[in-house]
Protein backbone atom coordinates (compact mmCIF):
# COMPACT_ATOMS: atom_id res chain seq x y z
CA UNK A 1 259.83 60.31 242.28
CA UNK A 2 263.24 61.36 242.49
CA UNK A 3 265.42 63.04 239.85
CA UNK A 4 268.92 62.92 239.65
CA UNK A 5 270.14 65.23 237.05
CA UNK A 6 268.64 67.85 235.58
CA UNK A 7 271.06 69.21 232.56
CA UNK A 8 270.20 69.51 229.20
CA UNK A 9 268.97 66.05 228.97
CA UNK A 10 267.37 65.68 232.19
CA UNK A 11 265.40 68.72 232.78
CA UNK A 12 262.87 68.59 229.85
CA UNK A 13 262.18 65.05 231.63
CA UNK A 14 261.82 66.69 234.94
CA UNK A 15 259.24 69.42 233.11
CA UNK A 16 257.18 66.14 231.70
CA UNK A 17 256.81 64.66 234.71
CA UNK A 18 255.64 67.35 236.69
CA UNK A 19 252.85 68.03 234.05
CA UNK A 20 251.81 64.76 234.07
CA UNK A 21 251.29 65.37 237.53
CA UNK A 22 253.82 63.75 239.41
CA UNK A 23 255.80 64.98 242.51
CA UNK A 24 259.14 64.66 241.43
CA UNK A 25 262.30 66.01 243.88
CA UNK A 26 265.37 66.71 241.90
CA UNK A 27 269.10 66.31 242.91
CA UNK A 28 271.14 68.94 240.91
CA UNK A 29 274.51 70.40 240.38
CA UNK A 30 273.06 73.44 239.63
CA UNK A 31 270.11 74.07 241.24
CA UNK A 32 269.84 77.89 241.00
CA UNK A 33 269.49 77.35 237.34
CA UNK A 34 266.36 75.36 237.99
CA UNK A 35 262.81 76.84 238.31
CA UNK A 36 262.02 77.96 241.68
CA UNK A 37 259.07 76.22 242.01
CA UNK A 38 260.75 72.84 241.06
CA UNK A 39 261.21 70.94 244.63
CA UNK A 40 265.30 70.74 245.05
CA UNK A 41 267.65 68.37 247.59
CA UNK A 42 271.20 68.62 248.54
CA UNK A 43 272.55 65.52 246.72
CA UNK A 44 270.84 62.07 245.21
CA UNK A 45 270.53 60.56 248.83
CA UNK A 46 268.02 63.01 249.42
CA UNK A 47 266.20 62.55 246.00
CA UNK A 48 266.17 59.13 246.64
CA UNK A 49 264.39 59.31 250.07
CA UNK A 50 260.88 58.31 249.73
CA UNK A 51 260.73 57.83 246.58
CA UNK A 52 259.39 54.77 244.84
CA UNK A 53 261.27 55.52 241.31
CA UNK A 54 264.85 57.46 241.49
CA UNK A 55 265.58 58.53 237.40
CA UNK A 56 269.05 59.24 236.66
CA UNK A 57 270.57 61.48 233.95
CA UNK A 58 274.38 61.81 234.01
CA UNK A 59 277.13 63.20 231.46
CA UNK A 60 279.51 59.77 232.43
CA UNK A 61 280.19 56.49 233.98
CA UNK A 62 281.82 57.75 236.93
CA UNK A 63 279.16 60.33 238.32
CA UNK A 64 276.96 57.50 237.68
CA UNK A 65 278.43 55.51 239.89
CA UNK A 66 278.79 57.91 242.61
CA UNK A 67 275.20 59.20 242.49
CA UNK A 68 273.87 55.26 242.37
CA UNK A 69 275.85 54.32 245.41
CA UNK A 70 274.59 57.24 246.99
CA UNK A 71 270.92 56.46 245.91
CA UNK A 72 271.83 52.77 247.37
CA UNK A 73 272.26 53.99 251.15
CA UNK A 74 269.19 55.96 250.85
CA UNK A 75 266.30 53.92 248.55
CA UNK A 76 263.70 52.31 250.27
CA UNK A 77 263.19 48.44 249.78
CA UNK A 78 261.57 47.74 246.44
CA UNK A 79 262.32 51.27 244.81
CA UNK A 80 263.10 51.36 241.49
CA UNK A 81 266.02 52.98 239.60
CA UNK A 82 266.23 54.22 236.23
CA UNK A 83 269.52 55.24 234.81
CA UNK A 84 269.27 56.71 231.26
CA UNK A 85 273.11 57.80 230.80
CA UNK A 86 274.85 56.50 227.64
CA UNK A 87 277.72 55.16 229.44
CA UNK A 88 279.89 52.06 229.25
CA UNK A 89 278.10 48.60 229.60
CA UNK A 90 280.22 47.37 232.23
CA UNK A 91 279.24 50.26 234.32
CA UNK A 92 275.78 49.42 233.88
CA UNK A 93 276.72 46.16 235.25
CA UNK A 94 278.73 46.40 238.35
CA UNK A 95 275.28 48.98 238.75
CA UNK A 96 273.40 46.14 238.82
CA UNK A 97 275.68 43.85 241.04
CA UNK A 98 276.13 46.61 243.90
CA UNK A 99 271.85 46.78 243.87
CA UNK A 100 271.44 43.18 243.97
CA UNK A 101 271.34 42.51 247.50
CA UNK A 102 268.80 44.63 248.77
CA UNK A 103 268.71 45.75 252.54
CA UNK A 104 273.03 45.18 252.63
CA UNK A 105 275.03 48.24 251.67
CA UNK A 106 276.51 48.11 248.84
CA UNK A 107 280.14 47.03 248.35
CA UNK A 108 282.89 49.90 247.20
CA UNK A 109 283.18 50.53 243.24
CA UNK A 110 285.93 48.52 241.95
């Protein structure tokens, strides 16, 4: 599983997962305030890499959109992506239009 934020919000999440036994790889803008035994990337390409779920938790809209597009190039087909941010709805949306297509990179944000 990969992570993508791991902030107030995201790191219990990242704790819970990893207890319930699941290999999770987290994308960070901090990572040297994560535990050292927590499995850390460069950036949410590399969190998305593998995995077969990518969970995002972001503070707005825009780093949403960046960290998505950059999951995007990197997901394999048929991976799943979570995004938990409380952001605005037509975010979520042109989210859902760049993912639709899968295989084809996605077009620029508008």
């Amino acid at each position: 599983m990969g992570f993508i934020g791991a902030g107030p919000m995201g790191a219990p999440m990242v704790e819970r997962l990893i207890a319930a036994g699941h290999d999770v790889v987290v994308s960070s803008r901090a990572p040297a305030a994560l535990p050292p035994e927590w499995h850390t990337v460069s950036g949410p390409a590399a969190a998305a890499d593998g995995a077969d779920v990518i969970c995002t938790v972001l503070p707005d809209s825009e780093e949403v959109r960046t960290a998505v597009g950059e999951v995007l190039t990197a997901a394999k087909l048929g991976a799943v992506v979570v995004e938990t941010t409380s952001h605005f709805p037509q975010a979520a949306r042109e989210l859902v239009e760049r993912a639709g297509s899968p295989g084809t990179p996605p077009p620029p944000p508008r």
